[in-house]
PDB file of N, CA and C in Angstrom:
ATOM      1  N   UNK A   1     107.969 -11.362 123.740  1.00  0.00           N
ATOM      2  CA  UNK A   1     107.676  -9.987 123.352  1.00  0.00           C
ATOM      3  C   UNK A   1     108.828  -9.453 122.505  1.00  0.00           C
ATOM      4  N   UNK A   2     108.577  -8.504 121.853  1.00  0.00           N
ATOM      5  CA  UNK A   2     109.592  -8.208 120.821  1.00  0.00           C
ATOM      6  C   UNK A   2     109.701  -6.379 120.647  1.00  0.00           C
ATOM      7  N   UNK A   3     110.927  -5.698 120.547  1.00  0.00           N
ATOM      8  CA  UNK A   3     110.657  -4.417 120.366  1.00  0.00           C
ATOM      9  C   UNK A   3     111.184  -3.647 118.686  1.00  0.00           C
ATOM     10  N   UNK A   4     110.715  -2.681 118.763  1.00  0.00           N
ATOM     11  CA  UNK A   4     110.603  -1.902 117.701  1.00  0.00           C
ATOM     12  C   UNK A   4     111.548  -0.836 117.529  1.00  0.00           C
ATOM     13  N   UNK A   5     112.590  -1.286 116.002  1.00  0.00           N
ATOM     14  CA  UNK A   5     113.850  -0.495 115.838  1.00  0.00           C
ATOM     15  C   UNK A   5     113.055  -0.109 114.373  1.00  0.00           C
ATOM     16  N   UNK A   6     113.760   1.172 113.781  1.00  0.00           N
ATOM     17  CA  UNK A   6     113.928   1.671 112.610  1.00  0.00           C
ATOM     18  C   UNK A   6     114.843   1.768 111.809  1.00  0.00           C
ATOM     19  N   UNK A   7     114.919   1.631 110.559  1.00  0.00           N
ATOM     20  CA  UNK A   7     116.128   2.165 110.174  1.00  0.00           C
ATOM     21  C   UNK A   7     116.037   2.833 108.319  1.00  0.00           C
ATOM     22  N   UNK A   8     117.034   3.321 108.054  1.00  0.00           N
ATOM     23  CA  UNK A   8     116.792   4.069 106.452  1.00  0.00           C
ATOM     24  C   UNK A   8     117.516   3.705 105.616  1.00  0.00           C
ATOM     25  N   UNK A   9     116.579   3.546 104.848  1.00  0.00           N
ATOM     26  CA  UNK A   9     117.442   2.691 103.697  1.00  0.00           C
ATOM     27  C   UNK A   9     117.367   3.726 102.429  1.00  0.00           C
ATOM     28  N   UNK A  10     118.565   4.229 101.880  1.00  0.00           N
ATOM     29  CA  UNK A  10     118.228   4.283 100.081  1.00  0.00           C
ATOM     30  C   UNK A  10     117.758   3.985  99.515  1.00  0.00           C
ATOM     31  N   UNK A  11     117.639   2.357  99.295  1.00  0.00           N
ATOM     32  CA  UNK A  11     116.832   1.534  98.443  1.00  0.00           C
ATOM     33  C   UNK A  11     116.649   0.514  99.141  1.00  0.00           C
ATOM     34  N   UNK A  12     115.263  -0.115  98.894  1.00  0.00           N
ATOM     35  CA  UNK A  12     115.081  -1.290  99.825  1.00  0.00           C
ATOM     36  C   UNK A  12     114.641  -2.446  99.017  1.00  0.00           C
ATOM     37  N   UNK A  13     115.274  -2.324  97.690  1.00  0.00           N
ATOM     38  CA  UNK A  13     115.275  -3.225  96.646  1.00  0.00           C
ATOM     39  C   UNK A  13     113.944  -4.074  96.622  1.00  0.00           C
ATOM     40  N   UNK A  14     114.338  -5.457  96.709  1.00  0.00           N
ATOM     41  CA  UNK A  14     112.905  -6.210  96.756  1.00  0.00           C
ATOM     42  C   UNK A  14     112.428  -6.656  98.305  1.00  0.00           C
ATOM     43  N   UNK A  15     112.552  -5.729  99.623  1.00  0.00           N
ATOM     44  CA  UNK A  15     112.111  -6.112 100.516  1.00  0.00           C
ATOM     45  C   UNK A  15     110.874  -6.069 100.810  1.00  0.00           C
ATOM     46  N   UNK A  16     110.309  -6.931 101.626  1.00  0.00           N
ATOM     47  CA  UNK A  16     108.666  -6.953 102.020  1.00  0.00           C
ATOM     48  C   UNK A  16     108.571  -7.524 103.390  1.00  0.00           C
ATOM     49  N   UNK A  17     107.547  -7.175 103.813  1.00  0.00           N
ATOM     50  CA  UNK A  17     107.003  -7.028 105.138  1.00  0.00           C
ATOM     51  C   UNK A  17     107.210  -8.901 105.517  1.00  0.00           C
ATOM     52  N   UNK A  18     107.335  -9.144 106.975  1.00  0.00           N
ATOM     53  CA  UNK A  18     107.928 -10.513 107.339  1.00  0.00           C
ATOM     54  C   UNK A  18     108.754 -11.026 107.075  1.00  0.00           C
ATOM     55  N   UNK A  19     110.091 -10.754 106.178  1.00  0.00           N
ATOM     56  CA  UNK A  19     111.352 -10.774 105.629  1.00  0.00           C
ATOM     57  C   UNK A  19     111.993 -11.093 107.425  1.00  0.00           C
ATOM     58  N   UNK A  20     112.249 -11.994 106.939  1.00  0.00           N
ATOM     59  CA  UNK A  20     113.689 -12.072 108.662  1.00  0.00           C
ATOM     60  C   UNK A  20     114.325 -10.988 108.452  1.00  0.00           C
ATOM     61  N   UNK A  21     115.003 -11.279 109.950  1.00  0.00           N
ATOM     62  CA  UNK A  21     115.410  -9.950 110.626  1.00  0.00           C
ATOM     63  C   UNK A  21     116.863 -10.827 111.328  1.00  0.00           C
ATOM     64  N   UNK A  22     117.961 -10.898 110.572  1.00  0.00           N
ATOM     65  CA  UNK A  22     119.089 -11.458 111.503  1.00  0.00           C
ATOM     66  C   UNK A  22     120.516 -11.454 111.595  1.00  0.00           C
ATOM     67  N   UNK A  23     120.764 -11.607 112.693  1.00  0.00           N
ATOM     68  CA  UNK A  23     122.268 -10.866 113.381  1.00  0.00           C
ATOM     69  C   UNK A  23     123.387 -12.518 113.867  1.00  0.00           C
ATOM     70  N   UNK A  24     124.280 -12.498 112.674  1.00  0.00           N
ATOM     71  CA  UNK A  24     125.263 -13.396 112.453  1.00  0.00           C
ATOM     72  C   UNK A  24     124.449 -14.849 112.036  1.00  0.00           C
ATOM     73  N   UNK A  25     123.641 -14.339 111.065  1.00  0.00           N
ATOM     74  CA  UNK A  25     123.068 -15.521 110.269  1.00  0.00           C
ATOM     75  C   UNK A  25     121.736 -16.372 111.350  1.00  0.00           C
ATOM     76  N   UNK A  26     121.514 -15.676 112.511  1.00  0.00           N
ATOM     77  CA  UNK A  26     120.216 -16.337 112.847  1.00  0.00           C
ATOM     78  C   UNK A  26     119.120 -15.282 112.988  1.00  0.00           C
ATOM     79  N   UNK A  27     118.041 -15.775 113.198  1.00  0.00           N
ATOM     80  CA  UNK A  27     116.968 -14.786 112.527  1.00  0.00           C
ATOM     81  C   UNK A  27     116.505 -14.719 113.918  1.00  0.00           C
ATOM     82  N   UNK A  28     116.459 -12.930 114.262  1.00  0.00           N
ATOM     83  CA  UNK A  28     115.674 -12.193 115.452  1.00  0.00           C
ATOM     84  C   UNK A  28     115.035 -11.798 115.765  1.00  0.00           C
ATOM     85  N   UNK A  29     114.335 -11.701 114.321  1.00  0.00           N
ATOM     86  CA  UNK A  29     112.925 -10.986 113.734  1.00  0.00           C
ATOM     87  C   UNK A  29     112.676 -10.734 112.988  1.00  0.00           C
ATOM     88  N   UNK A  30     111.851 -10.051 112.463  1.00  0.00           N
ATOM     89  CA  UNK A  30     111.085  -9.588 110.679  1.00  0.00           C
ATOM     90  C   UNK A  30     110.857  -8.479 110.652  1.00  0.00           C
ATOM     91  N   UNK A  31     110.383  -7.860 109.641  1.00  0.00           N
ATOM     92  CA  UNK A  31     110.115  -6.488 108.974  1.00  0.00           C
ATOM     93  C   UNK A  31     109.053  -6.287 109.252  1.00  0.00           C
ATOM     94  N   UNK A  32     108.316  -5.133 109.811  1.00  0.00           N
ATOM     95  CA  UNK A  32     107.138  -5.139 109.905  1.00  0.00           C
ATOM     96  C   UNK A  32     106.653  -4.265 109.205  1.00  0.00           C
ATOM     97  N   UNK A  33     107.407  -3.272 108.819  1.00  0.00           N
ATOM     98  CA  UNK A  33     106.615  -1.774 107.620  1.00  0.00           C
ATOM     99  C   UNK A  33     107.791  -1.184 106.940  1.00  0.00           C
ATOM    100  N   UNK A  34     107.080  -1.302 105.989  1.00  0.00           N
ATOM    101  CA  UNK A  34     108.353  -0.289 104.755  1.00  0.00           C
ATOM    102  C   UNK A  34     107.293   0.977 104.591  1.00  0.00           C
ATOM    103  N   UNK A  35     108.038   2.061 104.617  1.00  0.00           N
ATOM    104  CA  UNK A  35     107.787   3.215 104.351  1.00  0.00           C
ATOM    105  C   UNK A  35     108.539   4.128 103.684  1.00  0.00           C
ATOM    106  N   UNK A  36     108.061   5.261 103.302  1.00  0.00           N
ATOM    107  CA  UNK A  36     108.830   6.665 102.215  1.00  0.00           C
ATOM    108  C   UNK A  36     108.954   7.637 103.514  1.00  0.00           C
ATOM    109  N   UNK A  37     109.961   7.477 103.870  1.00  0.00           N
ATOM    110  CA  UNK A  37     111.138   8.900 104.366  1.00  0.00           C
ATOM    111  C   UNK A  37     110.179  10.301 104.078  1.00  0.00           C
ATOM    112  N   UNK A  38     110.469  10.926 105.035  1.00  0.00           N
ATOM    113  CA  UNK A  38     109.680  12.522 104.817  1.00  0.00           C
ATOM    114  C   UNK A  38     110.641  13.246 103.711  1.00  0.00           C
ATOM    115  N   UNK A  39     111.778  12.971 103.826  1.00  0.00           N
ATOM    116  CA  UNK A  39     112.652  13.483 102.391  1.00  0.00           C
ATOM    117  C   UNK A  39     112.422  13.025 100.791  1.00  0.00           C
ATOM    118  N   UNK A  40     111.191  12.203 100.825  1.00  0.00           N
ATOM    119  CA  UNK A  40     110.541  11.140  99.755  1.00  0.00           C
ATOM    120  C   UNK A  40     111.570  11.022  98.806  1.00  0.00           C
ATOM    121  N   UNK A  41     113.094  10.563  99.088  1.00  0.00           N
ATOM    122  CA  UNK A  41     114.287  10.224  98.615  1.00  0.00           C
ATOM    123  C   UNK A  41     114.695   8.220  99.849  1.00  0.00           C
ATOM    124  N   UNK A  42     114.029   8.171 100.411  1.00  0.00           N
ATOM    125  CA  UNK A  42     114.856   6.731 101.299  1.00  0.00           C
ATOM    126  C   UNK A  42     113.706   6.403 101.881  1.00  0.00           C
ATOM    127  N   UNK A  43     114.006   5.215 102.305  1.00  0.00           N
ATOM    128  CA  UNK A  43     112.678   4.480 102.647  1.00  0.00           C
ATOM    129  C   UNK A  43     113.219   4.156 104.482  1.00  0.00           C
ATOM    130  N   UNK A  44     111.971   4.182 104.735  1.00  0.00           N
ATOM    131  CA  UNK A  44     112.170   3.815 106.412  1.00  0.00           C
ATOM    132  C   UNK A  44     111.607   2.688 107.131  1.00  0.00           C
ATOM    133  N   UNK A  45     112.196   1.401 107.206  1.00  0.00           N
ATOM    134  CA  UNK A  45     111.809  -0.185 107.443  1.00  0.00           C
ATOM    135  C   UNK A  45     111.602  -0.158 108.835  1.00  0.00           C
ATOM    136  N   UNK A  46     110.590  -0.658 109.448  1.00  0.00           N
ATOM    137  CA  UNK A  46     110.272  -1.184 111.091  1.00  0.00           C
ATOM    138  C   UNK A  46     110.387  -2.295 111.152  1.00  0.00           C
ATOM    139  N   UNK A  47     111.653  -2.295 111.891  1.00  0.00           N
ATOM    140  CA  UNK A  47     111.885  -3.856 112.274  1.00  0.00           C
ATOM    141  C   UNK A  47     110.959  -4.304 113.824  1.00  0.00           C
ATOM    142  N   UNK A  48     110.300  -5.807 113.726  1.00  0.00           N
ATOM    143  CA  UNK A  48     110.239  -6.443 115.244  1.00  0.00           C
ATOM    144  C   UNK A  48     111.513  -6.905 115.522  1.00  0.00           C
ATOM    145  N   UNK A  49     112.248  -6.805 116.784  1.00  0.00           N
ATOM    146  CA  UNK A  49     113.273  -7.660 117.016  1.00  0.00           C
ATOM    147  C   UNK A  49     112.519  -8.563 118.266  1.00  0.00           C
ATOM    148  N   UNK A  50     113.106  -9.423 118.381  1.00  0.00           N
ATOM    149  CA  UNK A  50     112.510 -10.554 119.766  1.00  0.00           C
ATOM    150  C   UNK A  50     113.423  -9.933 121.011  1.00  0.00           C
ATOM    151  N   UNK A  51     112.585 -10.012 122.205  1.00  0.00           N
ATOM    152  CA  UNK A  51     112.753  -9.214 123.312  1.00  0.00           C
ATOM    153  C   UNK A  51     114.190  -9.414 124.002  1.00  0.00           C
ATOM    154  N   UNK A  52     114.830 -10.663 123.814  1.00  0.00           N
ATOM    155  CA  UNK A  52     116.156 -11.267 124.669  1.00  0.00           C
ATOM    156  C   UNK A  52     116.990 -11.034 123.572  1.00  0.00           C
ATOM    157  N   UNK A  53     117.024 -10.121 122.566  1.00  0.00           N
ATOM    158  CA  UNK A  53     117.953  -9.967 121.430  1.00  0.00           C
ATOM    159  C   UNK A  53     118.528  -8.386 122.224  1.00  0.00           C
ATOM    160  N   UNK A  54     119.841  -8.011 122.191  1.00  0.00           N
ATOM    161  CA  UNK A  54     120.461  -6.838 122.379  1.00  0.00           C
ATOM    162  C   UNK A  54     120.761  -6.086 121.372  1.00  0.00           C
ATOM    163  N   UNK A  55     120.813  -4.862 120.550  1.00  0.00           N
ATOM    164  CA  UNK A  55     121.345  -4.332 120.025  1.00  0.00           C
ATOM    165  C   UNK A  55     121.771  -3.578 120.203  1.00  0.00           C
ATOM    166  N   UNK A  56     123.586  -3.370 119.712  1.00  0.00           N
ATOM    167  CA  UNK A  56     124.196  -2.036 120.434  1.00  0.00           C
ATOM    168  C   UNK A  56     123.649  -1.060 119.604  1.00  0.00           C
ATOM    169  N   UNK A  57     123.847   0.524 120.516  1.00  0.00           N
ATOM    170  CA  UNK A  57     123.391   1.429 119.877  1.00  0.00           C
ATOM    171  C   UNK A  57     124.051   1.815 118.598  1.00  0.00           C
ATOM    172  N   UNK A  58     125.011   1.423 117.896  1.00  0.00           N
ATOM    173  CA  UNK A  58     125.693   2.118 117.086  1.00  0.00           C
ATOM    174  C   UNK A  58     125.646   0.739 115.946  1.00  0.00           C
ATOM    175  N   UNK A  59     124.351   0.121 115.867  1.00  0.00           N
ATOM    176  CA  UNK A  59     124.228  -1.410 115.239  1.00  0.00           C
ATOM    177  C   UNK A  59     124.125  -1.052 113.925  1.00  0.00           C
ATOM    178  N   UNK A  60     124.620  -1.646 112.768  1.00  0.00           N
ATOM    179  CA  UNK A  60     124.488  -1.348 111.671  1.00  0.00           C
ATOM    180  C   UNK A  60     123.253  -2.515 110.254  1.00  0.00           C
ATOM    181  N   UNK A  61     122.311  -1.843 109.732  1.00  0.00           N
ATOM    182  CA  UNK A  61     122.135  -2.445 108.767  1.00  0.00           C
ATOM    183  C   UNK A  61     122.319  -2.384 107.818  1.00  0.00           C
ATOM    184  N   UNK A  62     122.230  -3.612 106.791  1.00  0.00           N
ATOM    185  CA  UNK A  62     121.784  -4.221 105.789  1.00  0.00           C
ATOM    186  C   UNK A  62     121.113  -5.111 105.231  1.00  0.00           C
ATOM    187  N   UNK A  63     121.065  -5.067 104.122  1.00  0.00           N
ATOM    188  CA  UNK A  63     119.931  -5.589 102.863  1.00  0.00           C
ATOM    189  C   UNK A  63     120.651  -6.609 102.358  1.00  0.00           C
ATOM    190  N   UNK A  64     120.510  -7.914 102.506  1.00  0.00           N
ATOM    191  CA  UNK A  64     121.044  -9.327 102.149  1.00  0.00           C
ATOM    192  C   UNK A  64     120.177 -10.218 101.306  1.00  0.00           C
ATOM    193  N   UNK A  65     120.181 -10.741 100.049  1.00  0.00           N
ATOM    194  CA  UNK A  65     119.411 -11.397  99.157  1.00  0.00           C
ATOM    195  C   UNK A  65     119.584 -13.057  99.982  1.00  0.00           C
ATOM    196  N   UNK A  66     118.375 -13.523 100.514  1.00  0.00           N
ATOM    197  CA  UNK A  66     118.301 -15.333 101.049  1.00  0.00           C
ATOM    198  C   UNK A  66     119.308 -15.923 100.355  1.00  0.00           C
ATOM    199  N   UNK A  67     119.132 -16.805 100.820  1.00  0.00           N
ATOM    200  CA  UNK A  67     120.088 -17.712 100.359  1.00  0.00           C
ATOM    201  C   UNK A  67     119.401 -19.506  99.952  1.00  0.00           C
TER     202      UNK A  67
END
């Protein structure tokens, strides 16, 4: 089972939905929705994370081009 974080992005360049999702280079999950911010200035991404993954509250993202 997997739970559901948000987060806001400025720009969410070329991201798309099922894009991994990962914390020190292994993947915890994927993207599940890109959306437009009620300020229709930043976009607001729903991440799945997988259920035995922790994130502290003060977790930070970013936007990383594959490799």
């Amino acid at each position: 089972s997997s739970y559901r974080v948000q987060v806001r992005f400025a720009d969410v360049l070329d991201l798309v939905p099922q894009a991994g999702v990962k914390v020190n280079d292994v993947t915890v999950g994927k993207v599940e929705r890109i959306g437009l911010a009620a300020d229709n200035a930043s976009a607001v991404v729903t991440l799945a994370v997988n259920g035995d993954v922790r994130l502290p509250g003060n977790a930070d993202a970013r936007l990383r081009q594959s490799r």
